[in-house]
Protein backbone atom coordinates (compact mmCIF):
# COMPACT_ATOMS: atom_id res chain seq x y z
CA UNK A 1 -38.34 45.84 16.51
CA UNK A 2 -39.61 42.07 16.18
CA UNK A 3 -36.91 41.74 13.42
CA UNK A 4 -34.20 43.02 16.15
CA UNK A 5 -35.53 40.20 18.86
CA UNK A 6 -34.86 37.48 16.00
CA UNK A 7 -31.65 38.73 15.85
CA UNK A 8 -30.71 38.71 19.26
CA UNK A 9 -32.66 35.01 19.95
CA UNK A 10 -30.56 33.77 16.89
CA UNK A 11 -27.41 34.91 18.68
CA UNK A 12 -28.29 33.38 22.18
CA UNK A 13 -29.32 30.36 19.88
CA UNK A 14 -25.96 29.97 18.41
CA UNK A 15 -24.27 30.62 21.95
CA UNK A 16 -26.31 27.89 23.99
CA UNK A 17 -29.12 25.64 23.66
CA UNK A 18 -32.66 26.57 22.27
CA UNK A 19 -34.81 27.43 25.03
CA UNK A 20 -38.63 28.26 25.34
CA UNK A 21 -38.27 31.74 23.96
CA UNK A 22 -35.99 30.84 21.37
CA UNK A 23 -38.65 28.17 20.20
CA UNK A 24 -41.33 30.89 20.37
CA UNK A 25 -39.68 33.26 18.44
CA UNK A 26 -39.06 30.53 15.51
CA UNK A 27 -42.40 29.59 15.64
CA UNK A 28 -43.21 33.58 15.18
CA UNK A 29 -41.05 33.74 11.86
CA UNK A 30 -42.72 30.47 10.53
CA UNK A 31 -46.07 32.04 10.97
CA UNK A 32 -44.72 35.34 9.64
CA UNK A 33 -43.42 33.94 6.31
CA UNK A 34 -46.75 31.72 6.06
CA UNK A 35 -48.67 34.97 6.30
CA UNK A 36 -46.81 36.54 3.59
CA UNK A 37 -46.44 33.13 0.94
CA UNK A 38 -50.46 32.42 1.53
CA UNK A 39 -51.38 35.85 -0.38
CA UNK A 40 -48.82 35.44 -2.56
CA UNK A 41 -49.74 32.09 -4.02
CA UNK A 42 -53.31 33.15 -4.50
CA UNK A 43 -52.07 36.54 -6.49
CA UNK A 44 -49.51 33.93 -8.69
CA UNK A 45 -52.96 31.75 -9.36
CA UNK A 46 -54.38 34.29 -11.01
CA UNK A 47 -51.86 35.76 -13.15
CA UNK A 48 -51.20 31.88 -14.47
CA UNK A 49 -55.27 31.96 -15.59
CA UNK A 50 -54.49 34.87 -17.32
CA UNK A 51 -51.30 34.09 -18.84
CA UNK A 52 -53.21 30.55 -19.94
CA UNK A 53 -55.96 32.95 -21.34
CA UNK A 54 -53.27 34.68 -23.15
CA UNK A 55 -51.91 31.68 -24.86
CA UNK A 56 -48.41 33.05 -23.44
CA UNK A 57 -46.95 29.76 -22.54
CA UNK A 58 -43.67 30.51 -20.81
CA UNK A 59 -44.91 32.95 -18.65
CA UNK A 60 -47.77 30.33 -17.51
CA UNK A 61 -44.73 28.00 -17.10
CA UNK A 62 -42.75 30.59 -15.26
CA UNK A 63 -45.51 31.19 -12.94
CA UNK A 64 -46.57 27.82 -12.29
CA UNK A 65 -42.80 26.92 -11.57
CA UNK A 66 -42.61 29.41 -8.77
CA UNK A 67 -45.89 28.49 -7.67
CA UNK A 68 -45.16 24.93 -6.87
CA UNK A 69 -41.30 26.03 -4.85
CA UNK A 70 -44.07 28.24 -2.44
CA UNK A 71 -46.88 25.47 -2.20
CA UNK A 72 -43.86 23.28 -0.67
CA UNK A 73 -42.64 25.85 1.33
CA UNK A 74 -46.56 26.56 2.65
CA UNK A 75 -46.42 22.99 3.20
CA UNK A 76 -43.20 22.54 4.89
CA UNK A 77 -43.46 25.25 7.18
CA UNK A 78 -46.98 24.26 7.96
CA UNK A 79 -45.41 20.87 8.97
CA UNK A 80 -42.71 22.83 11.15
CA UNK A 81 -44.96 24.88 12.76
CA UNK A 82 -47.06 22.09 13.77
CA UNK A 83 -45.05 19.29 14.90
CA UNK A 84 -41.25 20.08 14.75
CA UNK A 85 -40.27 22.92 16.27
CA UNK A 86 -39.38 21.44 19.33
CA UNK A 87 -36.54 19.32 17.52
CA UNK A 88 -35.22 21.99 15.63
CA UNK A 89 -31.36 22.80 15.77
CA UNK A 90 -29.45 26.11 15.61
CA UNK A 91 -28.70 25.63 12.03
CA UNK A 92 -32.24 24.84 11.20
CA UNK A 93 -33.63 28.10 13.10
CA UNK A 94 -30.56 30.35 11.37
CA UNK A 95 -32.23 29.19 8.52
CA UNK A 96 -35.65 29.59 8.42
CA UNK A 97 -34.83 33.24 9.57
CA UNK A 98 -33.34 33.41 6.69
CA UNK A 99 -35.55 32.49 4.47
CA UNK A 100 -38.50 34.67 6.09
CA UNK A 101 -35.93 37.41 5.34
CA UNK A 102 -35.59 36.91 1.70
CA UNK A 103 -39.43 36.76 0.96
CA UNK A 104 -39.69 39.67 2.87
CA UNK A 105 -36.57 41.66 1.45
CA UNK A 106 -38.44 40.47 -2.16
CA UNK A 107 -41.50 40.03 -1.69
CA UNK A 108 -41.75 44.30 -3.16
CA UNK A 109 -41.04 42.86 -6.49
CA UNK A 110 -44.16 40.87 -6.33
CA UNK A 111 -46.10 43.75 -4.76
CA UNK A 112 -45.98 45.35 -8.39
CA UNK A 113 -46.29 41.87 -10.32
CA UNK A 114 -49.65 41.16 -8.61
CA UNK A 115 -51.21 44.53 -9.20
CA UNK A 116 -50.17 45.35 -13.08
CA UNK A 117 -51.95 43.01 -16.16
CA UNK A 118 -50.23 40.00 -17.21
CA UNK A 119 -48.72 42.24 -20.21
CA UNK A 120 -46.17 44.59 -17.59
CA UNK A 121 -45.60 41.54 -15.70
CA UNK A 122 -44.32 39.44 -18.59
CA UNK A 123 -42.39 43.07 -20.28
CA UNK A 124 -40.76 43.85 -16.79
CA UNK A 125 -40.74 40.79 -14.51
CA UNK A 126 -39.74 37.86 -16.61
CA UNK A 127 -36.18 38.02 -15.20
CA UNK A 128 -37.49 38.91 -11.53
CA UNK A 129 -39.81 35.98 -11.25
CA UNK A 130 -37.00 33.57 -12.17
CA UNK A 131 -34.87 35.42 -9.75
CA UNK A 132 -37.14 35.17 -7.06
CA UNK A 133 -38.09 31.15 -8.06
CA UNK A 134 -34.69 30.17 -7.30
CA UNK A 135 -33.85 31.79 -4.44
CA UNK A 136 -36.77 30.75 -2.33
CA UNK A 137 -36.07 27.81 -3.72
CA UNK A 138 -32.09 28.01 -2.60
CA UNK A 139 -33.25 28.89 0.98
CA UNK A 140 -35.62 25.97 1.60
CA UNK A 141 -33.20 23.74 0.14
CA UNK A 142 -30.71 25.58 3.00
CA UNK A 143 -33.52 23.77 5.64
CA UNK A 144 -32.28 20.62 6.29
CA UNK A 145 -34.99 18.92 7.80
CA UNK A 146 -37.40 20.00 5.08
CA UNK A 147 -38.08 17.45 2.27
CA UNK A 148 -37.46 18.95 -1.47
CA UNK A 149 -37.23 18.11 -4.67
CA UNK A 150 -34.66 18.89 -6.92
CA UNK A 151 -35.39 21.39 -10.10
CA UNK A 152 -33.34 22.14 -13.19
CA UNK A 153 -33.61 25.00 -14.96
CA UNK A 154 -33.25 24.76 -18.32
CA UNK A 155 -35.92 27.33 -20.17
CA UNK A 156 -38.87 26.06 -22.64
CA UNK A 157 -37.16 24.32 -24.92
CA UNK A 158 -34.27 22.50 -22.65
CA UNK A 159 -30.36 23.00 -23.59
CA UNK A 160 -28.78 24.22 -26.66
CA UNK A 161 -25.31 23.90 -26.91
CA UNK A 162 -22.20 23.06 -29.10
CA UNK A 163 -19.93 20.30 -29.58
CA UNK A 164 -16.53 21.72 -27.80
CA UNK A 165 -12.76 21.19 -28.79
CA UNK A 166 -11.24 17.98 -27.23
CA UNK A 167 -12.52 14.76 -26.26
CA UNK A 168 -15.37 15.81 -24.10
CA UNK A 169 -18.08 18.27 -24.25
CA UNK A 170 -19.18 19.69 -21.15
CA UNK A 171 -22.98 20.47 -19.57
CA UNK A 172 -23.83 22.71 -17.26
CA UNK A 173 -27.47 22.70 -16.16
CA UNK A 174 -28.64 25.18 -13.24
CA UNK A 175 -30.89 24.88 -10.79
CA UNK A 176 -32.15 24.19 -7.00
CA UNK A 177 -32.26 21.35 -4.49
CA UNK A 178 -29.29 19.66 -6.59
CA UNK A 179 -27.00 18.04 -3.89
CA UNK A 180 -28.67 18.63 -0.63
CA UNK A 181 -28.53 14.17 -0.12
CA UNK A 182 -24.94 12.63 -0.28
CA UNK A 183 -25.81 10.36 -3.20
CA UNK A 184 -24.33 11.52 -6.32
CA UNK A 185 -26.56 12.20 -9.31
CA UNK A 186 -26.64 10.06 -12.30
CA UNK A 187 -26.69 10.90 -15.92
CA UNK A 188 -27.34 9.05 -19.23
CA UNK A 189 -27.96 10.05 -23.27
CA UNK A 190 -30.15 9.48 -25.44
CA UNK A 191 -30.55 9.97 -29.28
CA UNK A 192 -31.22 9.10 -32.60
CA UNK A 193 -27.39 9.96 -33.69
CA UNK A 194 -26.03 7.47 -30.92
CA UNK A 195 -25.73 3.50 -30.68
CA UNK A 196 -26.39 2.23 -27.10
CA UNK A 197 -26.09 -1.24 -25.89
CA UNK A 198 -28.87 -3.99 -25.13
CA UNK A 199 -27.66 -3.40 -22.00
CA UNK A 200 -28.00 -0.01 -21.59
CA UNK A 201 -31.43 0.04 -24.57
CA UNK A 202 -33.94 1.61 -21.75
CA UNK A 203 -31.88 4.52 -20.04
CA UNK A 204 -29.37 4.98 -22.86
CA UNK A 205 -25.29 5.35 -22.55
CA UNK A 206 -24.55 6.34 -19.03
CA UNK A 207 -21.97 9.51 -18.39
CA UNK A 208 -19.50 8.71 -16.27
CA UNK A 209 -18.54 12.40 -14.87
CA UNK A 210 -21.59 14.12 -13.54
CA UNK A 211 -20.74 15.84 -10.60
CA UNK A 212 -23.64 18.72 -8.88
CA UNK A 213 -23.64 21.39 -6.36
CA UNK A 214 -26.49 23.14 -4.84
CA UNK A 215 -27.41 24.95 -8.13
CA UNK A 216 -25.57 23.46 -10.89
CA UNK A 217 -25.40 19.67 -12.27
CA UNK A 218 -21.95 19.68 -14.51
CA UNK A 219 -22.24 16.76 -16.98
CA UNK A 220 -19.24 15.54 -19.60
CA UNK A 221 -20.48 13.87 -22.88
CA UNK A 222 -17.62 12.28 -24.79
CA UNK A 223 -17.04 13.99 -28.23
CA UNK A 224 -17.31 10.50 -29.72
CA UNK A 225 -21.10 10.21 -29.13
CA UNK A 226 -21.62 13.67 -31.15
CA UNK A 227 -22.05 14.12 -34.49
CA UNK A 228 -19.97 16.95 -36.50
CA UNK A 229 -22.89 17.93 -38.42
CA UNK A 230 -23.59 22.08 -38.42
CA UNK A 231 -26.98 21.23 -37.52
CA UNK A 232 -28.62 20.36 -34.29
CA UNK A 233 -29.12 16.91 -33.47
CA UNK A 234 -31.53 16.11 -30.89
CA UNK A 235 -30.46 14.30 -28.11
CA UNK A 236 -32.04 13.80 -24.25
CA UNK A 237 -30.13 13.71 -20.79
CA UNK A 238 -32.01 11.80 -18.44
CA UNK A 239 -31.16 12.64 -14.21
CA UNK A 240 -31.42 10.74 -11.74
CA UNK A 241 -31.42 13.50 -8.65
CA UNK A 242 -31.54 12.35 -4.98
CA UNK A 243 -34.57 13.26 -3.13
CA UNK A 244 -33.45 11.97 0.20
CA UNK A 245 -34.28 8.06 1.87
CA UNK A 246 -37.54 6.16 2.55
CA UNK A 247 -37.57 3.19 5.21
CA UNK A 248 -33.48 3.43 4.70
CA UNK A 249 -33.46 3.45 0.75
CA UNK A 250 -32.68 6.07 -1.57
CA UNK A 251 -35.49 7.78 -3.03
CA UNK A 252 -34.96 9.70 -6.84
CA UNK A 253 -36.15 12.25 -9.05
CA UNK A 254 -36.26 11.36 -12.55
CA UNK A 255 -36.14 14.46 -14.87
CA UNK A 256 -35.42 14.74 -18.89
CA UNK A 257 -33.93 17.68 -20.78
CA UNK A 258 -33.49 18.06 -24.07
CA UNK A 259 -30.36 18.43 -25.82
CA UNK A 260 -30.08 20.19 -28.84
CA UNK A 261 -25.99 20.07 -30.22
CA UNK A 262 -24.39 21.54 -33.27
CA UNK A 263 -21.28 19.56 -33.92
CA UNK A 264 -19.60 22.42 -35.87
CA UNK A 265 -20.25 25.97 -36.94
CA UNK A 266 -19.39 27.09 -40.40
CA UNK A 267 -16.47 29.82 -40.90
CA UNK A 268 -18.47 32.59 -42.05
CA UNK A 269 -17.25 35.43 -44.69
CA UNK A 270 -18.43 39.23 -44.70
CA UNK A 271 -18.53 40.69 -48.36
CA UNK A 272 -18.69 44.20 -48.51
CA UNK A 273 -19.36 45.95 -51.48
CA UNK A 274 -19.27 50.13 -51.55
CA UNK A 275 -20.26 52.35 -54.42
CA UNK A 276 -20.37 55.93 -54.48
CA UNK A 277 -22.70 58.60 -56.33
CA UNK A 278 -21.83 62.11 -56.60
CA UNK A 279 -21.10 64.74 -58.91
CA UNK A 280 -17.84 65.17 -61.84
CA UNK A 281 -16.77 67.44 -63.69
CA UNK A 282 -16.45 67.75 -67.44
CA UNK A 283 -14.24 70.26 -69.29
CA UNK A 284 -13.72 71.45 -72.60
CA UNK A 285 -12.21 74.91 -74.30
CA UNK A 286 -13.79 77.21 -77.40
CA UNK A 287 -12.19 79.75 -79.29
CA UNK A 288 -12.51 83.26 -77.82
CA UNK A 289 -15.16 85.04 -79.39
CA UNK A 290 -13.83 86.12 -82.80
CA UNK A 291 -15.78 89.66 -82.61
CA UNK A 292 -13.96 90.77 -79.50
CA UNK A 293 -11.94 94.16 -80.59
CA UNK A 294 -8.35 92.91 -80.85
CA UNK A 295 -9.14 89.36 -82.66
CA UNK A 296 -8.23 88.96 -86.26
CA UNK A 297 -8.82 85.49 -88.47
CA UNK A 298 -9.48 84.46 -84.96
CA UNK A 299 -6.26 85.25 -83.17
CA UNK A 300 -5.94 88.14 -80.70
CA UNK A 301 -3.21 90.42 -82.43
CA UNK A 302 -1.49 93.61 -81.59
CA UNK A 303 0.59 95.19 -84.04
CA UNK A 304 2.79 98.56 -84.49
CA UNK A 305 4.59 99.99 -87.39
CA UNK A 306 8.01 100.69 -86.91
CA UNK A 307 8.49 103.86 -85.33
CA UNK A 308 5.02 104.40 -84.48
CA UNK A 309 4.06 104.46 -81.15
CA UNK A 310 2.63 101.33 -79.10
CA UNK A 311 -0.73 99.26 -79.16
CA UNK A 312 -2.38 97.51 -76.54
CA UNK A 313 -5.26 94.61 -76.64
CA UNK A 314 -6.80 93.48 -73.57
CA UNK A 315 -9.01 90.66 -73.85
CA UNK A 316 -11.45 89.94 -70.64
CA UNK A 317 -13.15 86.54 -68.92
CA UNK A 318 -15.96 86.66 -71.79
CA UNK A 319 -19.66 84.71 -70.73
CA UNK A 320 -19.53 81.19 -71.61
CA UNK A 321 -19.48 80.65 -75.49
CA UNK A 322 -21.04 77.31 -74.92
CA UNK A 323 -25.07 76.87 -73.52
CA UNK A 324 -24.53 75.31 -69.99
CA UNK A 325 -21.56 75.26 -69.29
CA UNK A 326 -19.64 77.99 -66.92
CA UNK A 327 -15.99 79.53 -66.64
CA UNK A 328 -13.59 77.59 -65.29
CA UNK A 329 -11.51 79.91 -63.67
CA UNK A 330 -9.50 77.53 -61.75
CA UNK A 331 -5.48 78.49 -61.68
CA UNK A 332 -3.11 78.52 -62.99
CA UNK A 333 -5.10 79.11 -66.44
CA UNK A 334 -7.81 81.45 -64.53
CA UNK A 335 -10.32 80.69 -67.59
CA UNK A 336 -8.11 81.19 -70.66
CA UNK A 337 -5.64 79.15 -72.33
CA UNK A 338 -3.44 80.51 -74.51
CA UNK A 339 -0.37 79.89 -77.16
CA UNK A 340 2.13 82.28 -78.90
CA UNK A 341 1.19 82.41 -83.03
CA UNK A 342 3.88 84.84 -84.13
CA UNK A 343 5.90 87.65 -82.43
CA UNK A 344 8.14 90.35 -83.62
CA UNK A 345 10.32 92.70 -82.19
CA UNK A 346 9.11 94.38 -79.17
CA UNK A 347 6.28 92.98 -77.22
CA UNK A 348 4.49 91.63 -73.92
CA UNK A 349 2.08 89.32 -72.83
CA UNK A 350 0.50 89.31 -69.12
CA UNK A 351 -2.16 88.54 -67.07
CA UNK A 352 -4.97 91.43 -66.27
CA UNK A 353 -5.68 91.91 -62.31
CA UNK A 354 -9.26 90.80 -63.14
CA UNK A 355 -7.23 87.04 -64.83
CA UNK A 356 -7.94 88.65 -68.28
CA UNK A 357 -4.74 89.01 -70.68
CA UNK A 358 -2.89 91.84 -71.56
CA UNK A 359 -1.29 92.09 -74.89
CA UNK A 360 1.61 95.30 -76.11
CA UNK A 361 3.72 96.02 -79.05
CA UNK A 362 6.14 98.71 -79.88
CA UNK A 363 7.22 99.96 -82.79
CA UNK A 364 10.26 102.10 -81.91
CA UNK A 365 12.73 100.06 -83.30
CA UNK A 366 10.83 98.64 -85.83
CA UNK A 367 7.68 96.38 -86.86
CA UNK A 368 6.21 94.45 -84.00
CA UNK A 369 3.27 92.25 -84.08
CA UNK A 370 2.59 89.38 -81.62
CA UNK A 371 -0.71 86.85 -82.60
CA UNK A 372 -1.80 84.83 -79.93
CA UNK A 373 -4.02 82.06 -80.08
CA UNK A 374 -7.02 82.40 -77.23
CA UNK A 375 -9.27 79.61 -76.01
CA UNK A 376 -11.77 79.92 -73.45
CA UNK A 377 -11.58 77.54 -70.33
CA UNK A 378 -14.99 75.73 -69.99
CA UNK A 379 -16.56 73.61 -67.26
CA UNK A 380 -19.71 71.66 -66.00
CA UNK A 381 -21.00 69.63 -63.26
CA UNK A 382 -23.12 66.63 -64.20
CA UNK A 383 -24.04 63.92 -62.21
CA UNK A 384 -21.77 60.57 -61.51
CA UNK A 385 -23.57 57.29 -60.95
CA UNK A 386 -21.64 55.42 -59.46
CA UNK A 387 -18.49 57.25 -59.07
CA UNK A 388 -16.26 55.14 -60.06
CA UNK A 389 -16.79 50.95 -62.10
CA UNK A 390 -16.69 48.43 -61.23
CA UNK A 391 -17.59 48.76 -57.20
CA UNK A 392 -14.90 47.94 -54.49
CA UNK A 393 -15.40 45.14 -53.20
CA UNK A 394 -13.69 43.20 -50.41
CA UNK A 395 -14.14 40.10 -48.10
CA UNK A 396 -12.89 39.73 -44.32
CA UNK A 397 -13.35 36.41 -42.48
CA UNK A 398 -15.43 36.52 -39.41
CA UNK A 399 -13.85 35.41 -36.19
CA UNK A 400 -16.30 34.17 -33.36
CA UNK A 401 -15.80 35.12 -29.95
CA UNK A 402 -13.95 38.07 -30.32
CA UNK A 403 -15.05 41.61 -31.69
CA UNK A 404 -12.83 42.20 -34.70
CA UNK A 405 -12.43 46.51 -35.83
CA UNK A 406 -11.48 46.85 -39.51
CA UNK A 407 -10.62 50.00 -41.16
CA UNK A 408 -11.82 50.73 -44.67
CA UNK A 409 -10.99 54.25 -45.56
CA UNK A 410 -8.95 53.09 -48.48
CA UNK A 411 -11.69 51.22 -49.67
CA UNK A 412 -14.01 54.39 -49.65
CA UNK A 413 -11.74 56.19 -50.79
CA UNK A 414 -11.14 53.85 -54.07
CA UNK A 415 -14.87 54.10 -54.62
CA UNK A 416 -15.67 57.83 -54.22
CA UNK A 417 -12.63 57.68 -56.87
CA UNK A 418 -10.95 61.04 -58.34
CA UNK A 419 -13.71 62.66 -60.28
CA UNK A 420 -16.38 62.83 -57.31
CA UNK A 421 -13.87 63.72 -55.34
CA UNK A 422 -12.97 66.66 -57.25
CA UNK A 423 -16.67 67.83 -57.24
CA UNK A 424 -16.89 67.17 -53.91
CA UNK A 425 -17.55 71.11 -52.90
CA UNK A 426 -20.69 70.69 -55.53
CA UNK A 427 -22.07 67.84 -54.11
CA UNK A 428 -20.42 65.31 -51.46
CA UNK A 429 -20.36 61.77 -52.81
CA UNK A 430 -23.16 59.55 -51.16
CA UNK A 431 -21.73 56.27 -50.05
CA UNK A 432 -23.08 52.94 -49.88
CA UNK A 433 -22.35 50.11 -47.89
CA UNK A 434 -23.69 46.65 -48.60
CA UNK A 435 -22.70 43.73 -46.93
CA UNK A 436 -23.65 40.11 -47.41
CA UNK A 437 -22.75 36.86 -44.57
CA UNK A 438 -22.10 33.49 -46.58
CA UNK A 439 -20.07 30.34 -45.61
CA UNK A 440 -17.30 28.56 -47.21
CA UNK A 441 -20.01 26.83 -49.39
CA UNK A 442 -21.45 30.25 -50.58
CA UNK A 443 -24.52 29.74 -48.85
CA UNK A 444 -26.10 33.01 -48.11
CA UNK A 445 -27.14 34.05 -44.63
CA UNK A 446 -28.62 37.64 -45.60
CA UNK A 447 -27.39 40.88 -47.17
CA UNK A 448 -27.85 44.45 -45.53
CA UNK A 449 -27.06 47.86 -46.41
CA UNK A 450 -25.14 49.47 -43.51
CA UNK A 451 -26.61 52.53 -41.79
CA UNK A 452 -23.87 54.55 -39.74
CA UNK A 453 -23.86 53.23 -36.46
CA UNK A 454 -27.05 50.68 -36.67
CA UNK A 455 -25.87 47.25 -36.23
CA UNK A 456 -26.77 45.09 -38.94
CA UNK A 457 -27.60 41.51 -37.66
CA UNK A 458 -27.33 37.98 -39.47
CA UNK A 459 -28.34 34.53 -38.65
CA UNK A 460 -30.21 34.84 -36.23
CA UNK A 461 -28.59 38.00 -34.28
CA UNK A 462 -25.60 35.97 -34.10
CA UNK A 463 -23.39 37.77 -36.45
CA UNK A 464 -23.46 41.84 -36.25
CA UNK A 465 -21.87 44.17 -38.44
CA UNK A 466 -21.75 47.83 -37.63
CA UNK A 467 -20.06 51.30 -39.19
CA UNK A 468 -19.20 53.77 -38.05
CA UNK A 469 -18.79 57.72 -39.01
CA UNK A 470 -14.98 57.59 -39.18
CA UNK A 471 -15.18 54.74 -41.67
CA UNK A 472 -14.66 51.73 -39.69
CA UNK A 473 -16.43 48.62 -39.45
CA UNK A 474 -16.74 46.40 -36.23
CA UNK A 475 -18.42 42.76 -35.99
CA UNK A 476 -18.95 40.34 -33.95
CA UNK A 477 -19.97 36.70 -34.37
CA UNK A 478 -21.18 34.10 -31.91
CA UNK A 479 -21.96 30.51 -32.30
CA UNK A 480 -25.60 29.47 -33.24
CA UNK A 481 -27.52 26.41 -32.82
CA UNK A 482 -30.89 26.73 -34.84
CA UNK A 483 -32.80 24.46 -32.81
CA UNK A 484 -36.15 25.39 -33.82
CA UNK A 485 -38.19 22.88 -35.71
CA UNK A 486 -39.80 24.08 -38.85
CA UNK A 487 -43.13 22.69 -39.17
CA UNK A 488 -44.16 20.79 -42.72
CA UNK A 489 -46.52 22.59 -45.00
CA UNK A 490 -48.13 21.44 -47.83
């Protein structure tokens, strides 16, 4: 119900002049938001011991960030609460409303943050903590009469960036209290990869196009000044930041980031390299067995004297002559191969239902004989590894910024090659995919073998490769900037 009478006295405030219970009210939500950013800070003092304890240094950092934007906000409300209310404006009350509102609307984040160990706060509220930093930090800034400072945020280990196509490079650093004063801020470089001025020796080369809102300082450094060189030179950006006036002069805030810039990133090259191991087949033929009834000198022969009736020879699918190998009663030859010798007069040659063949002669109008030569079809499955030599292999350029879908079904195809394919319904071929990253001076960034639908990552996460089960690859490359010093070892 209290939140309902802000409401309304916010309204009458807006409509006419702030009057007694107006004033009151204020003064309410000032104490209300002190009561709920006193308990706080005490919690947030005890999770930074902890996090110090813990030798986790960002999250101390984190902490201790968001404790000093509510120590000034305990302070400048204290200071409102005790000596300005009675010159406070409409805007001014609007907006200490407002921020009472967004402690309270997030102040449930922190209810879990301050009763959990330091380990679920830094798994699960990294993100919220920065969240919450900046936008109680946003709505004091939003208080005009209150004093702030400015703050960038720009992580652990400052900016890391790349040198952009044109003339300029442009900088965009986040953070609160940026342009609440009308002067402008001021910007200037440093570096070891620069040459500045005598003039200019103590603050280095001044930017001429800074420009800042509220929550974001946008800076221009002229290509020029930057190196092309793949790796990160180290540069800072020194602010100036207006922090309001003092006896009618301009007071400043003067804050340093670092600046880490690659000048260029190297075209990068995906070699992919698939083999295949399955099974093939190997065929041969050997004479059908010569003791079969019907084979003579080793020929199957049917013969009839002339006027003499008829003779018939069927030979059958025999076991396999040969130890380990089987039948191969694939058509059209159904497991024997076989060639005309000699024929005479009347006969006939045909296939048995069971695939075995049939041989007839008649004699009624004279000799008949027919000889046929008879080999038995033979077959075996051995083991094929790799399936086809040498390996396919094949390179594809990798494009940043964009994700780039590549279809390699010919190449798989190429490398389970015809024999494994052939024996597929023995044994399917087993593919593999291996894939290295290099640049155009062959300098390797990894190798991997690809797993179906597990992204394989390169240089730093910045380059992932993935297949999928339809035989298609898909990757995706973004710019990196290793700005992490390696430290000398003996």
């Amino acid at each position: 119900m209290r939140r309902i009478g802000v409401v309304l006295c916010l309204v009458a405030c807006l409509l006419g002049p702030l009057n007694q219970d107006c004033k009151a009210t204020v003064l309410d939500d000032v104490n209300d938001t002190l009561l709920k950013l006193n308990p706080l800070t005490a919690g947030i003092s005890g999770l930074i011991g902890q996090a110090k304890d813990a030798g986790n240094t960002m999250l101390q950092q984190r902490l201790e960030q968001l404790n000093g934007i509510i120590q000034l906000a305990i302070q400048q409300l204290n200071e409102a609460a005790k000596e300005r209310i009675a010159d406070l404006d409409e805007k001014a009350t609007k907006q200490i409303a407002q921020l009472n509102a967004y402690i309270s609307n997030n102040l449930l984040q922190f209810d879990y943050l301050l009763h959990h160990n330091l380990q679920e706060a830094d798994a699960f509220m990294a993100h919220r903590i920065d969240q919450f930093t900046f936008g109680v930090a946003n709505a004091i800034c939003s208080i005009a009469f209150l004093k702030t400072t400015p703050t960038l945020r720009t992580g652990e280990r400052g900016v890391t960036t790349f040198k952009q196509v044109g003339d300029v490079t442009y900088l965009y650093i986040p953070g609160s209290c940026l342009a609440k004063y009308d002067d402008a801020p001021e910007a200037y470089l440093t570096g070891d990869n620069i040459a500045t001025s005598f003039s200019n020796l103590w603050k280095g080369i001044k930017l001429d196009h800074v420009s800042a809102s509220s929550a974001l300082v946008q800076i221009q450094i002229p290509n020029k000044l930057l190196p092309d060189s793949s790796h990160p030179s180290e540069f800072v950006v020194h602010l100036k930041l207006a922090t309001g006036k003092t006896l009618g002069f301009s007071t400043y805030s003067d804050q340093a980031v670092p600046l880490h810039i690659c000048g260029r990133v190297p075209k990068l090259t995906a070699h992919l390299k698939i083999d295949a191991i399955g099974k093939a087949h190997m065929r041969t033929t050997a004479p059908y067995p010569p003791s079969h009834a019907g084979m003579l000198n080793g020929l199957a022969h049917s013969s009839t004297p002339s006027g003499n009736g008829n003779n018939t020879v069927n030979l059958e699918i025999p076991p396999s002559p040969l130890e380990g190998w089987d039948i191969d009663m694939a058509p059209p030859d159904f497991g024997l191969l076989y060639s005309i010798n000699a024929k005479n007069n009347h006969w006939d040659l045909s296939r048995l239902p069971n695939h075995g063949l049939h041989l007839y002669t008649d004699g009624s109008e004279g000799d008949a004989w027919l000889n046929v030569a008879v080999n038995v079809k033979l077959i075996k499955t051995v083991p094929k590894d790799p399936c086809t030599t040498p390996a396919v292999e094949q390179d594809f350029p990798l494009q940043y910024g964009v994700m780039n879908a590549i279809d390699i079904h010919d190449a798989v195809r190429n490398a389970i090659g015809a024999d494994c394919e052939d024996a597929r319904n023995e044994l399917a071929p087993a593919v593999h995919f291996r894939v290295e990253v290099f640049d155009a001076a062959r300098h390797s960034y990894g190798s991997d073998f690809l797993k179906s639908n597990v992204p394989s990552e390169f240089h730093r996460g910045s380059v992932k490769i993935t297949l999928d089960n339809e035989n298609h690859l898909t990757t995706t490359t973004v710019p990196f900037c290793d700005s992490a010093p390696i430290p000398l070892t003996d």
